[in-house]
Protein backbone atom coordinates (compact mmCIF):
# COMPACT_ATOMS: atom_id res chain seq x y z
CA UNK A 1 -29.48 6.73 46.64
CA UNK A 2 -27.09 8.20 44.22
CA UNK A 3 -29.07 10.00 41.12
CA UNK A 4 -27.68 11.49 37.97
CA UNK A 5 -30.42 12.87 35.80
CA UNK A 6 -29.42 13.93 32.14
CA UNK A 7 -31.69 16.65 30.37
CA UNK A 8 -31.80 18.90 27.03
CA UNK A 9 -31.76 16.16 24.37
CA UNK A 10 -34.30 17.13 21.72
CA UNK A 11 -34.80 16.68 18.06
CA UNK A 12 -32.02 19.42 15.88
CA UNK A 13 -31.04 19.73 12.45
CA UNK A 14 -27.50 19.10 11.42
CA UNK A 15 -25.56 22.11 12.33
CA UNK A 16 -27.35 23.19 15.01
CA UNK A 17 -26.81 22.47 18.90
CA UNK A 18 -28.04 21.31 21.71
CA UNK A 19 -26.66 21.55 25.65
CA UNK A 20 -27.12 19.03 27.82
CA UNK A 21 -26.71 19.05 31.29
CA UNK A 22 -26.81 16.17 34.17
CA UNK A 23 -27.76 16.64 37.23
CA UNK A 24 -26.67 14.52 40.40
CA UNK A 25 -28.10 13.56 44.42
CA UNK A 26 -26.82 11.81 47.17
CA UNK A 27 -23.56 12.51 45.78
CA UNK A 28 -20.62 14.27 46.89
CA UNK A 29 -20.04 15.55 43.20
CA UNK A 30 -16.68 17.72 43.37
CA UNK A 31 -15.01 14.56 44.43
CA UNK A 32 -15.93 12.97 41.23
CA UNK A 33 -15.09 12.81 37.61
CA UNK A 34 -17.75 12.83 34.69
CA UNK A 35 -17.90 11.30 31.77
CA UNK A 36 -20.26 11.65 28.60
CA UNK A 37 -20.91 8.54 26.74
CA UNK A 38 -23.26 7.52 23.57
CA UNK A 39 -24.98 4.81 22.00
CA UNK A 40 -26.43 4.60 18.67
CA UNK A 41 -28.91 1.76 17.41
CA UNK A 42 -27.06 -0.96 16.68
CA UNK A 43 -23.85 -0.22 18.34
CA UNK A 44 -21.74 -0.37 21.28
CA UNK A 45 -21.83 2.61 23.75
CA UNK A 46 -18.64 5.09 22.95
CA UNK A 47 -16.89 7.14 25.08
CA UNK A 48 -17.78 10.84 24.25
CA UNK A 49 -16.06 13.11 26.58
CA UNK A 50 -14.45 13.12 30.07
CA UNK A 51 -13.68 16.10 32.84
CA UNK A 52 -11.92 15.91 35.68
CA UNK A 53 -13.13 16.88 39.51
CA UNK A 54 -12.21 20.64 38.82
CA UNK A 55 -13.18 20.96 35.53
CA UNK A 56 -9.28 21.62 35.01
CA UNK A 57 -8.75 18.62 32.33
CA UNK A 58 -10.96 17.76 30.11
CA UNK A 59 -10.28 15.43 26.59
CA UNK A 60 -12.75 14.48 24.11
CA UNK A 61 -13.06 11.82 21.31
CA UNK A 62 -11.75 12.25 18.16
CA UNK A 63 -15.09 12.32 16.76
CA UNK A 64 -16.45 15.37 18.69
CA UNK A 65 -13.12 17.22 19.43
CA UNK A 66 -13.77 20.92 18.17
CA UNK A 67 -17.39 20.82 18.40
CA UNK A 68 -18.14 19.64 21.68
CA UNK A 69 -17.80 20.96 25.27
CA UNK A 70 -17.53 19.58 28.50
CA UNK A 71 -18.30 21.48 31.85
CA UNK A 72 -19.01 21.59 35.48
CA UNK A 73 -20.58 23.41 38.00
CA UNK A 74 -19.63 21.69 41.10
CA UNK A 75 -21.67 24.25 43.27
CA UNK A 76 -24.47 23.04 41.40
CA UNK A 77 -24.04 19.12 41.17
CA UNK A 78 -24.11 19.43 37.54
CA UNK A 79 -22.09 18.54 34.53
CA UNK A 80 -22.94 19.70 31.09
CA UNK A 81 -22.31 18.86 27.69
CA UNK A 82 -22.34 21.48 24.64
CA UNK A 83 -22.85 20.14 21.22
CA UNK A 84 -21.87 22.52 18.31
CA UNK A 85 -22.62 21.33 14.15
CA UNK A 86 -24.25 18.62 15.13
CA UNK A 87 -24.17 16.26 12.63
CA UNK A 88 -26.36 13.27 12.09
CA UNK A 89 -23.92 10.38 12.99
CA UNK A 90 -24.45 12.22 16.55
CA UNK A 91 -27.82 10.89 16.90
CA UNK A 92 -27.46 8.53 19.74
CA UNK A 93 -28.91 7.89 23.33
CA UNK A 94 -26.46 10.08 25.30
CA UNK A 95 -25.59 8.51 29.00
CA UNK A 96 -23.55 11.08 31.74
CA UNK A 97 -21.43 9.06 34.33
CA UNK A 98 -19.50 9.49 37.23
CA UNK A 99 -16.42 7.71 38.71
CA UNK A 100 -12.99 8.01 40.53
CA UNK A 101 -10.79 8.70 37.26
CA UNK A 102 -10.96 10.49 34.52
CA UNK A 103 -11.01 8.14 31.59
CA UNK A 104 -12.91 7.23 28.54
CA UNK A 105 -13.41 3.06 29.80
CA UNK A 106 -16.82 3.01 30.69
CA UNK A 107 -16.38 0.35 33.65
CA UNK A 108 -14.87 2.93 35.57
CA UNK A 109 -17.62 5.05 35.97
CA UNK A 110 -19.61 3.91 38.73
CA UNK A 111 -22.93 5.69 38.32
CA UNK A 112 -24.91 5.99 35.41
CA UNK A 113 -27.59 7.98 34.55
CA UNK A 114 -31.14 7.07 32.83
CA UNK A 115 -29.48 8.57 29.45
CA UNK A 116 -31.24 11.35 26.66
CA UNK A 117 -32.00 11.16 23.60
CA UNK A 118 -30.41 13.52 20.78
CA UNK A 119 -31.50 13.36 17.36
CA UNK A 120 -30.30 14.86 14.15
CA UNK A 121 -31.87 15.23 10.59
CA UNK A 122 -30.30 15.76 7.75
């Protein structure tokens, strides 16, 4: 059974950071894009950030673009996500995904994972 397991939300203060990584099983990762997705209370999930089976193309949302980071290791089955001045509209539930293209419309990401929470105080 397919698994993607998101880790290193925490509680930071606005400017700091925070990496988080995702983690997936039963799955032949390099043959898959990933995809970083949020939801706040209140509001609709958003697309976040997007990388392609190589790690070769990556694009971001508007929001993040300049502060954020997306990676892979494909030896390692696991995509990451580095979040620079943080700011506390970030706070959100954050969600990695995986699917056949690499695009920011969430029903194209097959697998889901269980989602981590990040947090940021003024």
């Amino acid at each position: 059974q397919v698994q993607l397991v998101e880790s290193g939300g925490g509680l930071v203060q606005a400017g700091g950071s925070l990496r988080l990584s995702c983690t997936a099983s039963e799955l032949t990762f390099r043959n898959f894009a990933m995809g970083w997705f949020r939801q706040a209370p209140g509001k609709e999930r958003e697309f976040v950030a997007a990388i392609n089976w190589s790690g070769g193309w990556t694009f971001y949302a508007d929001s993040v673009k300049g502060r954020f980071t997306i990676s892979r290791d494909n030896a390692k089955s696991t995509a990451y996500l580095q979040m620079n001045s943080l700011k506390p509209e970030d706070t959100a539930v954050y969600y990695c995904a995986a699917g056949a293209q690499t695009t920011q419309e969430s029903n194209k990401y097959g697998y889901w994972g269980q989602g981590t929470q990040v947090t940021v105080s003024s």
